[in-house]
N, C-alpha and C. Protein backbone atom coordinates (compact mmCIF):
# COMPACT_ATOMS: atom_id res chain seq x y z
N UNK A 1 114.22 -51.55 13.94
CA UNK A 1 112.83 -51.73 14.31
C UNK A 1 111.95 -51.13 13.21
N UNK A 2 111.17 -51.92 12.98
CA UNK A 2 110.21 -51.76 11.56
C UNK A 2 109.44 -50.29 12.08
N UNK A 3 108.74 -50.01 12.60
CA UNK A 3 107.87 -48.95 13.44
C UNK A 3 108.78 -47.58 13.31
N UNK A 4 109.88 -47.62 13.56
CA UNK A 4 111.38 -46.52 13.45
C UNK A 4 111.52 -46.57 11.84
N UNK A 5 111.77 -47.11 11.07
CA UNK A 5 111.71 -47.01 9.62
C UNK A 5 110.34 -46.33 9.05
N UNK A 6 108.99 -46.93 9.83
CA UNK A 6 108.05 -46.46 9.36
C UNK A 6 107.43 -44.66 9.13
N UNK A 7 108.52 -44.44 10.14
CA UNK A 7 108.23 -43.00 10.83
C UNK A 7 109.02 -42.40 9.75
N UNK A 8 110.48 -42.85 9.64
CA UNK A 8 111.54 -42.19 8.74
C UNK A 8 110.71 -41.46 7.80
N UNK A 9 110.27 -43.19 6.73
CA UNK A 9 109.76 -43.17 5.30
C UNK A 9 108.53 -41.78 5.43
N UNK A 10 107.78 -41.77 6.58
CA UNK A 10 106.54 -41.26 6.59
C UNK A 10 107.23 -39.60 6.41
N UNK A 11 108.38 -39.69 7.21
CA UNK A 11 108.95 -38.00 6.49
C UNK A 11 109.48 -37.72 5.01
N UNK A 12 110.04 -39.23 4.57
CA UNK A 12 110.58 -38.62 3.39
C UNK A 12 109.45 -38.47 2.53
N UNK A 13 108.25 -39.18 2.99
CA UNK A 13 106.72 -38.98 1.82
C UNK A 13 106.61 -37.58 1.80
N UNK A 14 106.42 -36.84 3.31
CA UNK A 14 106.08 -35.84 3.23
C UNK A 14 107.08 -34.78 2.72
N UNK A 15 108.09 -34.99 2.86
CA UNK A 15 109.52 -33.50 2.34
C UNK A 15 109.12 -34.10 0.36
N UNK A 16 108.74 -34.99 -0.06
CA UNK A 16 108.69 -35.56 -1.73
C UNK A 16 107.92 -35.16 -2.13
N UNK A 17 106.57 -34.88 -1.40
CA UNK A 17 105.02 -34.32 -1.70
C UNK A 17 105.14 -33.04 -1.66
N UNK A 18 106.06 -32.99 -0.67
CA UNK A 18 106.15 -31.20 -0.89
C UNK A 18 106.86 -30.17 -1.80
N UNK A 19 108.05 -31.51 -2.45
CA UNK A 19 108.98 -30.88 -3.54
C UNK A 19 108.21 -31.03 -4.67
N UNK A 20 107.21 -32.01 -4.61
CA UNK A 20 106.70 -32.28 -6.09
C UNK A 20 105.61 -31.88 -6.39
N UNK A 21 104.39 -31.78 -4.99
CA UNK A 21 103.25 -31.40 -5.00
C UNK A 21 102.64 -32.87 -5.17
N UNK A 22 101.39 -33.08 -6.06
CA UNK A 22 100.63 -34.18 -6.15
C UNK A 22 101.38 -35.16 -7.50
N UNK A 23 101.28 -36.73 -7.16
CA UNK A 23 101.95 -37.50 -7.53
C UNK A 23 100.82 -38.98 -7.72
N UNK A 24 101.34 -39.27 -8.55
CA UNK A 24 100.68 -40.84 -8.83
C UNK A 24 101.34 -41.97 -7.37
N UNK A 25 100.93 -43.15 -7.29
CA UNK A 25 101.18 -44.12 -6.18
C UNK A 25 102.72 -44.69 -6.97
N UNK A 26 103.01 -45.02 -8.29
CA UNK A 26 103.65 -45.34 -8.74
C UNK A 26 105.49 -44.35 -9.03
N UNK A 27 104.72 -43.31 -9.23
CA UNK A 27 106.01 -41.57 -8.93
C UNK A 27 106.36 -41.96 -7.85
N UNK A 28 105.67 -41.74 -6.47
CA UNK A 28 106.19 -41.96 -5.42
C UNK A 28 106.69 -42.84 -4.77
N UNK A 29 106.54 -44.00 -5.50
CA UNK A 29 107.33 -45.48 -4.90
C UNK A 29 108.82 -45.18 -5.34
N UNK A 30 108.88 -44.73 -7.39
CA UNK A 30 110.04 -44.79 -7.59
C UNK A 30 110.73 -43.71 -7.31
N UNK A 31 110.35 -42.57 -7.23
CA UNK A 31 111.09 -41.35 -6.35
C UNK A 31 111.52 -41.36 -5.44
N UNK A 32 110.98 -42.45 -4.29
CA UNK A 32 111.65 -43.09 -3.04
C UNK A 32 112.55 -43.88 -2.99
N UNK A 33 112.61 -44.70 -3.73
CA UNK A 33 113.22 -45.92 -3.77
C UNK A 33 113.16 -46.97 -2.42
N UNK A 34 112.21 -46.84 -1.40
CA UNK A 34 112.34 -47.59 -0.71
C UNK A 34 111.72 -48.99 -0.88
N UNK A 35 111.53 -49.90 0.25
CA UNK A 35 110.93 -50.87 0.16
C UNK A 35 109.25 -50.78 -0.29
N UNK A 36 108.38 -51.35 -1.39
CA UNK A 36 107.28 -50.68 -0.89
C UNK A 36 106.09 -50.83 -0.56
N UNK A 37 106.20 -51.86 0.62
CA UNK A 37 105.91 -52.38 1.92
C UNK A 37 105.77 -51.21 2.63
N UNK A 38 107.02 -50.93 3.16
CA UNK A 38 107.14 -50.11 3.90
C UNK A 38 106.58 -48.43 3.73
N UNK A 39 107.12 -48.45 2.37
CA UNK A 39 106.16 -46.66 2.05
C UNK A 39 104.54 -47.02 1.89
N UNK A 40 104.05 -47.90 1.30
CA UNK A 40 102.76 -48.37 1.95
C UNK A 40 102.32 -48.13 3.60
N UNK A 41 103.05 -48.82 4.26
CA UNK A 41 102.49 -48.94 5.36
C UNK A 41 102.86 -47.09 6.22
N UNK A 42 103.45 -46.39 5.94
CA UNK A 42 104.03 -45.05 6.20
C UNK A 42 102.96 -44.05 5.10
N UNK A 43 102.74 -44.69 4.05
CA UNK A 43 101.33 -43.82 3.48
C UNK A 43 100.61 -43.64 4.31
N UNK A 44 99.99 -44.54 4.52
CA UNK A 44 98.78 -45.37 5.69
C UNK A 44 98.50 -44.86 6.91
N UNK A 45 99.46 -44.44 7.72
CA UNK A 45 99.90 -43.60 8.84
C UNK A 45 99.75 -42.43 8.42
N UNK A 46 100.15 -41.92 7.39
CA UNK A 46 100.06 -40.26 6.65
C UNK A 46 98.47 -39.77 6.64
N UNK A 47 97.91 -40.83 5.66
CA UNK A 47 96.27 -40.91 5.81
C UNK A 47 95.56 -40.72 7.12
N UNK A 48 96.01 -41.94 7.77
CA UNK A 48 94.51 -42.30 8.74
C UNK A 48 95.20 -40.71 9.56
N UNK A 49 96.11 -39.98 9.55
CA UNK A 49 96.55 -39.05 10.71
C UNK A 49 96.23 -37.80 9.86
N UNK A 50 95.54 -37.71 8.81
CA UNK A 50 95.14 -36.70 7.92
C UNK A 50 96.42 -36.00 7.28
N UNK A 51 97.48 -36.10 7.31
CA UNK A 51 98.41 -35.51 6.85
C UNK A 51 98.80 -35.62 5.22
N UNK A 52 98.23 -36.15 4.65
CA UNK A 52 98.22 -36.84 3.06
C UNK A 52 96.86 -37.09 2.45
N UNK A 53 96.35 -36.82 1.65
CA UNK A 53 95.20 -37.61 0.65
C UNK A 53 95.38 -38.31 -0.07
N UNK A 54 94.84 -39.42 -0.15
CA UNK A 54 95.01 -40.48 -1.35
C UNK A 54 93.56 -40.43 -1.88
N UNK A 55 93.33 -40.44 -3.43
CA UNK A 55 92.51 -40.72 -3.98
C UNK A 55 92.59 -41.58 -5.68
N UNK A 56 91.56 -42.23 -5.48
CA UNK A 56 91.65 -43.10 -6.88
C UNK A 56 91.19 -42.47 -8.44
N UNK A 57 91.83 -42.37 -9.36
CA UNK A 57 91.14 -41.43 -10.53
C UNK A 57 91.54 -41.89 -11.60
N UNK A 58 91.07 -42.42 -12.69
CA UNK A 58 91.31 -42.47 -14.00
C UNK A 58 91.87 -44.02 -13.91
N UNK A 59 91.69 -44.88 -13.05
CA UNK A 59 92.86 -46.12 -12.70
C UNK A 59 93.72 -45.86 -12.31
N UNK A 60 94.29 -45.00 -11.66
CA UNK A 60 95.84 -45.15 -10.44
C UNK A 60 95.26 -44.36 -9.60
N UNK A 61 95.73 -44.49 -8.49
CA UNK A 61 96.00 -44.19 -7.21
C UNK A 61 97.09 -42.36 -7.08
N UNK A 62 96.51 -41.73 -6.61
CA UNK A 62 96.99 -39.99 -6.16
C UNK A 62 96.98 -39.85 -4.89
N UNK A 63 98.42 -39.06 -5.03
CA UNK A 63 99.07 -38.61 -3.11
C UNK A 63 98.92 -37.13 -3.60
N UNK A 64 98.57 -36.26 -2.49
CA UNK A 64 99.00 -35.19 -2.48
C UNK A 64 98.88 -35.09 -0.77
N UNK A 65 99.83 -33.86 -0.04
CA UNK A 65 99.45 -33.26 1.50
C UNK A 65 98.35 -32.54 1.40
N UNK A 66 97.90 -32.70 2.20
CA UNK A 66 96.40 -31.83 2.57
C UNK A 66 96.97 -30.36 3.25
């Protein structure tokens, strides 16, 4: 079930953010290796639930946990 994967990915964002600290959109796709659909849509969930920041700077896209 897509929704059960979504949750997974949404932990491994957060245990990756926390080993690495702040990361480009592109670090964190390939540091995951997942689908990335899916770490998209598990960002997304991270965000709107405040648990992650995304911001745009210089032309790419930045994760860090809040």
């Amino acid at each position: 079930m897509i929704i059960t994967e979504i949750g997974i990915v949404a932990g491994e964002i957060w245990h990756y953010l926390d080993q690495h600290g702040e990361v480009s959109l592109p670090q964190l796709l390939e540091g995951l290796g997942n689908r990335k659909e899916v770490i998209l849509m598990s960002l997304g969930w991270l965000a709107r639930e405040g648990h992650v920041l995304v911001r745009y700077e210089k032309n790419e896209y930045r994760v860090n946990l809040r």
